[in-house]
Protein backbone atom coordinates (compact mmCIF):
# COMPACT_ATOMS: atom_id res chain seq x y z
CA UNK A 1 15.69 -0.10 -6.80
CA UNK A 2 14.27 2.85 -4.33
CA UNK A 3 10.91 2.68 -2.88
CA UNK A 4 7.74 3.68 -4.85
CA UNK A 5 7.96 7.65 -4.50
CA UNK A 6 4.96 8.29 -2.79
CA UNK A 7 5.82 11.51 -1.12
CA UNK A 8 4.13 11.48 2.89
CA UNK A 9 3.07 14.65 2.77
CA UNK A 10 0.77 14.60 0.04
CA UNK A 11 -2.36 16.89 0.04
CA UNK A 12 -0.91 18.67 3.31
CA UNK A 13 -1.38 22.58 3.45
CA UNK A 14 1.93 23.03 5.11
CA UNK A 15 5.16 21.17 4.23
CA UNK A 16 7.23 20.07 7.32
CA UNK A 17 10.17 21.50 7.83
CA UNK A 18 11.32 20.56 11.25
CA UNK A 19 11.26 17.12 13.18
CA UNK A 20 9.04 18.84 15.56
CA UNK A 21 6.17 19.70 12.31
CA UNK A 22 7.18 15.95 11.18
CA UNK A 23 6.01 13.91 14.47
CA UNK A 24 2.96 16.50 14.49
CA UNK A 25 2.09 15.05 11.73
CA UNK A 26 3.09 11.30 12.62
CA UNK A 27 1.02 11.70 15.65
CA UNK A 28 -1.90 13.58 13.73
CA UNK A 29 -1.88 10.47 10.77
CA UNK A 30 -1.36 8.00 14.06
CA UNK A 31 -4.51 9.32 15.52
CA UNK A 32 -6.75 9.41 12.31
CA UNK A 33 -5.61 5.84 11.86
CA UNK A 34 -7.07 4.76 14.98
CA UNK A 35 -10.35 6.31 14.50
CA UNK A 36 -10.65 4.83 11.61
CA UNK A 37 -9.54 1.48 12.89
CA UNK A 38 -12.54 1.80 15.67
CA UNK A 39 -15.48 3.67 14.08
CA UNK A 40 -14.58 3.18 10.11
CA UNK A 41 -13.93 6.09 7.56
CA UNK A 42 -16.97 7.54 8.01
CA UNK A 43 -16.48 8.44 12.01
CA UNK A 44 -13.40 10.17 11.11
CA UNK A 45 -13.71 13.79 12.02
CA UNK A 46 -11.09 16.61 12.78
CA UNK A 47 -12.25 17.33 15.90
CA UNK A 48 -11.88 13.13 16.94
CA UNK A 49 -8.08 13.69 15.78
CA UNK A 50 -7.05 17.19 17.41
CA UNK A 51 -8.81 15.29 20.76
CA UNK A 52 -6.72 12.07 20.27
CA UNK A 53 -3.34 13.42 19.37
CA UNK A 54 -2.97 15.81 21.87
CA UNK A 55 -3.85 18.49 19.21
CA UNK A 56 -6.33 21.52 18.97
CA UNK A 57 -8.19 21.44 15.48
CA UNK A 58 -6.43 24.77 14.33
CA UNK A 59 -3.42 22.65 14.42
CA UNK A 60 -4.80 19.68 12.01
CA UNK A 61 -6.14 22.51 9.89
CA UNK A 62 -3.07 23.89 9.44
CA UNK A 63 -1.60 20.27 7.85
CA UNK A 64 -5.31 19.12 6.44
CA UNK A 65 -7.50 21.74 5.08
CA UNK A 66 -10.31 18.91 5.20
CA UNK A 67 -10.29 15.23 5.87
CA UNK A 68 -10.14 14.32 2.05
CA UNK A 69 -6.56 15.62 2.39
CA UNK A 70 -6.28 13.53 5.62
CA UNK A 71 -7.08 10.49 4.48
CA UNK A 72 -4.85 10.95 1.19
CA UNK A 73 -2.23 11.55 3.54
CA UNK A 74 -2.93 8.47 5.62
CA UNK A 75 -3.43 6.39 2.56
CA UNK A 76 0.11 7.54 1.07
CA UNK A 77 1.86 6.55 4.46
CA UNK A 78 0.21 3.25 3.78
CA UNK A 79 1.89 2.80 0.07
CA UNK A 80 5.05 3.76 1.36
CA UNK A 81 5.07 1.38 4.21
CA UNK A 82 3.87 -2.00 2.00
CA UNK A 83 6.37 -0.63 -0.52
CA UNK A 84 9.49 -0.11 1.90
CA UNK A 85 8.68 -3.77 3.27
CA UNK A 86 8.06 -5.18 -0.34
CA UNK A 87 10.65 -3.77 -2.53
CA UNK A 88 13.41 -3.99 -0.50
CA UNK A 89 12.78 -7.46 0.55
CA UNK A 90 12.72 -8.18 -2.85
CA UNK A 91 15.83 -6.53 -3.95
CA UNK A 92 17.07 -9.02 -1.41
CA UNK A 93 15.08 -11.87 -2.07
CA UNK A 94 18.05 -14.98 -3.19
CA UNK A 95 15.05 -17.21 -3.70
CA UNK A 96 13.62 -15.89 -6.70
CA UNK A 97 10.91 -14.02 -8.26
CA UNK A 98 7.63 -16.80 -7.29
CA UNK A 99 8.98 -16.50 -3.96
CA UNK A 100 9.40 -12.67 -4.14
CA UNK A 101 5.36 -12.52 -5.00
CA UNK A 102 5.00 -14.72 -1.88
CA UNK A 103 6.74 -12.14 0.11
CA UNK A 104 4.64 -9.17 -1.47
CA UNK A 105 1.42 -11.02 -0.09
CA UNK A 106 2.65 -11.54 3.24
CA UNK A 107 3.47 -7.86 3.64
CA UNK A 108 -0.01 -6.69 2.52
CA UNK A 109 -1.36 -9.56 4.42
CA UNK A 110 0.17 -8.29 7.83
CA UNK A 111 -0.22 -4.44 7.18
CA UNK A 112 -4.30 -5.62 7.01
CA UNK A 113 -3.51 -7.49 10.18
CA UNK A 114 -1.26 -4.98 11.99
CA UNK A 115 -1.74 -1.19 10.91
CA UNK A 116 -4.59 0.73 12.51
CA UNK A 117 -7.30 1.43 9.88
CA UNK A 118 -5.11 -0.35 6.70
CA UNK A 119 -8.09 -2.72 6.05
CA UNK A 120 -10.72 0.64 5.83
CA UNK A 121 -8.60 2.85 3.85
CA UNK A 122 -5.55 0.64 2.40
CA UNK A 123 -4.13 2.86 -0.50
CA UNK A 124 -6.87 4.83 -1.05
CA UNK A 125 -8.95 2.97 -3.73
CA UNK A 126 -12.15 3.90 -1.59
CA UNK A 127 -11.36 7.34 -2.12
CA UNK A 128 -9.36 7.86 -5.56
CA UNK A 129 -8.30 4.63 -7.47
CA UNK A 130 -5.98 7.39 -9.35
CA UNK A 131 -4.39 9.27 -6.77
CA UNK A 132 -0.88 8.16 -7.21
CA UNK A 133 -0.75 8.94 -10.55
CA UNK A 134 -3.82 10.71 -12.11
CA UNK A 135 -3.57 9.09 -15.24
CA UNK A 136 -2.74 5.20 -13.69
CA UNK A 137 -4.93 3.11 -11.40
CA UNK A 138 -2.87 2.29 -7.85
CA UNK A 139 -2.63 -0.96 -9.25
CA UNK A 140 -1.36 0.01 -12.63
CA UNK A 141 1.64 2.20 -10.46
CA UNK A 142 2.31 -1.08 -8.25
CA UNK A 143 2.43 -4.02 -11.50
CA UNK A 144 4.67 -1.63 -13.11
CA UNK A 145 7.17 -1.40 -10.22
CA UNK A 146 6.69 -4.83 -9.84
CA UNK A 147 7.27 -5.74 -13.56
CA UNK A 148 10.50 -2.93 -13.38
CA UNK A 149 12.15 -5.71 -10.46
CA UNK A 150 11.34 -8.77 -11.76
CA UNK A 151 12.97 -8.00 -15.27
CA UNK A 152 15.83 -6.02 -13.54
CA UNK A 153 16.25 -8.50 -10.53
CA UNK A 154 15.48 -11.57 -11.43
CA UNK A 155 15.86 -11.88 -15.57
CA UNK A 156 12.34 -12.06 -16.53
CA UNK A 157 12.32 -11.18 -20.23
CA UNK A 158 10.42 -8.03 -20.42
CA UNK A 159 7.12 -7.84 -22.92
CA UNK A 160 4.42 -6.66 -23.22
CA UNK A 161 2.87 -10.01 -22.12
CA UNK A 162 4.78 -10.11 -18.96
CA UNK A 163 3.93 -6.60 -17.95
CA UNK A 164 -0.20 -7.12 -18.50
CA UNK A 165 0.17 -10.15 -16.15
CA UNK A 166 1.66 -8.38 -13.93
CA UNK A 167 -1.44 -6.24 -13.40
CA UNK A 168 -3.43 -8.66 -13.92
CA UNK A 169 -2.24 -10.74 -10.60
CA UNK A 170 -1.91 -7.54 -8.88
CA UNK A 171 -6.07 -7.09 -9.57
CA UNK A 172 -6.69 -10.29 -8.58
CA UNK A 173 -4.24 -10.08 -5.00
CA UNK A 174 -6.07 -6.90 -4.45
CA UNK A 175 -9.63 -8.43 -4.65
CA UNK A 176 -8.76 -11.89 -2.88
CA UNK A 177 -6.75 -10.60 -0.17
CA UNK A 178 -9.06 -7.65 0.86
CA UNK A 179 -12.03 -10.32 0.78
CA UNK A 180 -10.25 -12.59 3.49
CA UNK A 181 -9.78 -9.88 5.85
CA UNK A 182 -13.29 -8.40 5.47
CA UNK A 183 -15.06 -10.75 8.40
CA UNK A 184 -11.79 -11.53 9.74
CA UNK A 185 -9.51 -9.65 11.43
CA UNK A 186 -6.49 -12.20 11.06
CA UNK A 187 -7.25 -13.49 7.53
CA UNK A 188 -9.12 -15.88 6.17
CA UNK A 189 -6.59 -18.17 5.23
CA UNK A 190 -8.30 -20.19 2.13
CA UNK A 191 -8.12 -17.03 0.57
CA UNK A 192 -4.54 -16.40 0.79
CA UNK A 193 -3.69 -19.70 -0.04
CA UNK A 194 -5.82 -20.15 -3.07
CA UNK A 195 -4.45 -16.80 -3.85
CA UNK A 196 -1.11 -18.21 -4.16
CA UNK A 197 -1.47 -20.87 -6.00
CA UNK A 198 -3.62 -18.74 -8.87
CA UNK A 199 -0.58 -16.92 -8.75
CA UNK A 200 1.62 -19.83 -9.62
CA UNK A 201 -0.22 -21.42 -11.74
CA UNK A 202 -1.06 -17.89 -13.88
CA UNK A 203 2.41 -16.40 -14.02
CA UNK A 204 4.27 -20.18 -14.30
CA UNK A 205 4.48 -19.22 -18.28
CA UNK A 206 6.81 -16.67 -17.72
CA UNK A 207 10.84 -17.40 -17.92
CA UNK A 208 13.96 -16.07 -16.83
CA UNK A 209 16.64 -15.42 -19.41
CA UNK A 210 19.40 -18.24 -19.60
CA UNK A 211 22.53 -16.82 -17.90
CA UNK A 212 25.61 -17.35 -20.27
């Protein structure tokens, strides 16, 4: 399984080309991120980010026509890096699929600890629940890659059952995990846990198919 296609250059004016346009816009998305990380979305303007990447603000036009399309952009580079860190741990994951969910929340759970601004803008769901897919919720685009491994993976039998769960878990991780990082930087760590174990507990229904 490939990562979730979320391209990184969504909502930008000018496609990149060359390495040099693609670590103008690293260092552009780098800089927004840390503005957002100090004063919170709503400090983020282009002049802030052509001052703190080294950029004049004819050059962040040129990528952003406005910081809607910034923060898309930012928010995208944050899908892709929870999914390259999720999904292919998974597809490597010898421990099984409970222990593959495990893994999922300790890669969201140190993106909101690590990545500059990931706990203000995460994927985007302040903005546009929809933006991945205008006719699916983030969430909806993440259970369904989710429920795509675990039946390919790991032998879940696929329903209809299995693939409602899914979201369903993925709702409630979203909710529990962004609450225990709200007042604390690191993680409020009854949070997590209990989030785990309503994991278990919820999902413990579902079986793998008997290998022959």
């Amino acid at each position: 399984m490939t990562d979730l296609h979320v391209p990184s250059s969504l909502a930008l004016r000018a496609e990149p080309v060359q390495q040099r346009s693609a670590d103008r816009i690293t260092n552009l998305l780098d800089a927004a991120a840390e503005i957002i990380d100090e004063h919170g979305i709503d400090g983020l303007t282009t002049s802030d980010v052509a001052t703190r990447s080294g950029s004049s603000v004819g050059v962040v036009y040129r990528y952003f026509p406005n910081i809607q399309s910034l923060l898309r952009a930012l928010a995208a580079r944050n899908m892709q890096k929870f999914t390259s860190r999720t999904f292919g741990a998974m597809a490597e994951q010898p421990d099984g699929w409970m222990m593959a969910l495990d893994s999922a929340i300790n890669a969201y759970a140190e993106l909101l600890r690590t990545v500059p601004g990931f706990r203000a803008l995460g994927f985007g769901d302040v903005i546009d629940k929809r933006f991945i897919q205008p006719e699916l919720s983030n969430n909806t685009v993440l259970a369904r890659e989710f429920n795509e491994l675990f039946t390919r993976q790991y032998g879940l039998v696929p329903s209809d059952d299995l693939a409602f769960d899914l979201e369903i878990i993925v709702e409630i991780a979203d909710a529990l995990l962004h609450r225990a990082f709200r007042y604390d930087r690191n993680g409020d760590e009854r949070y997590i846990t209990k989030l785990r174990g309503i994991i278990r507990d919820y999902m413990e229904c579902h079986q793998v198919v008997p290998a022959h």
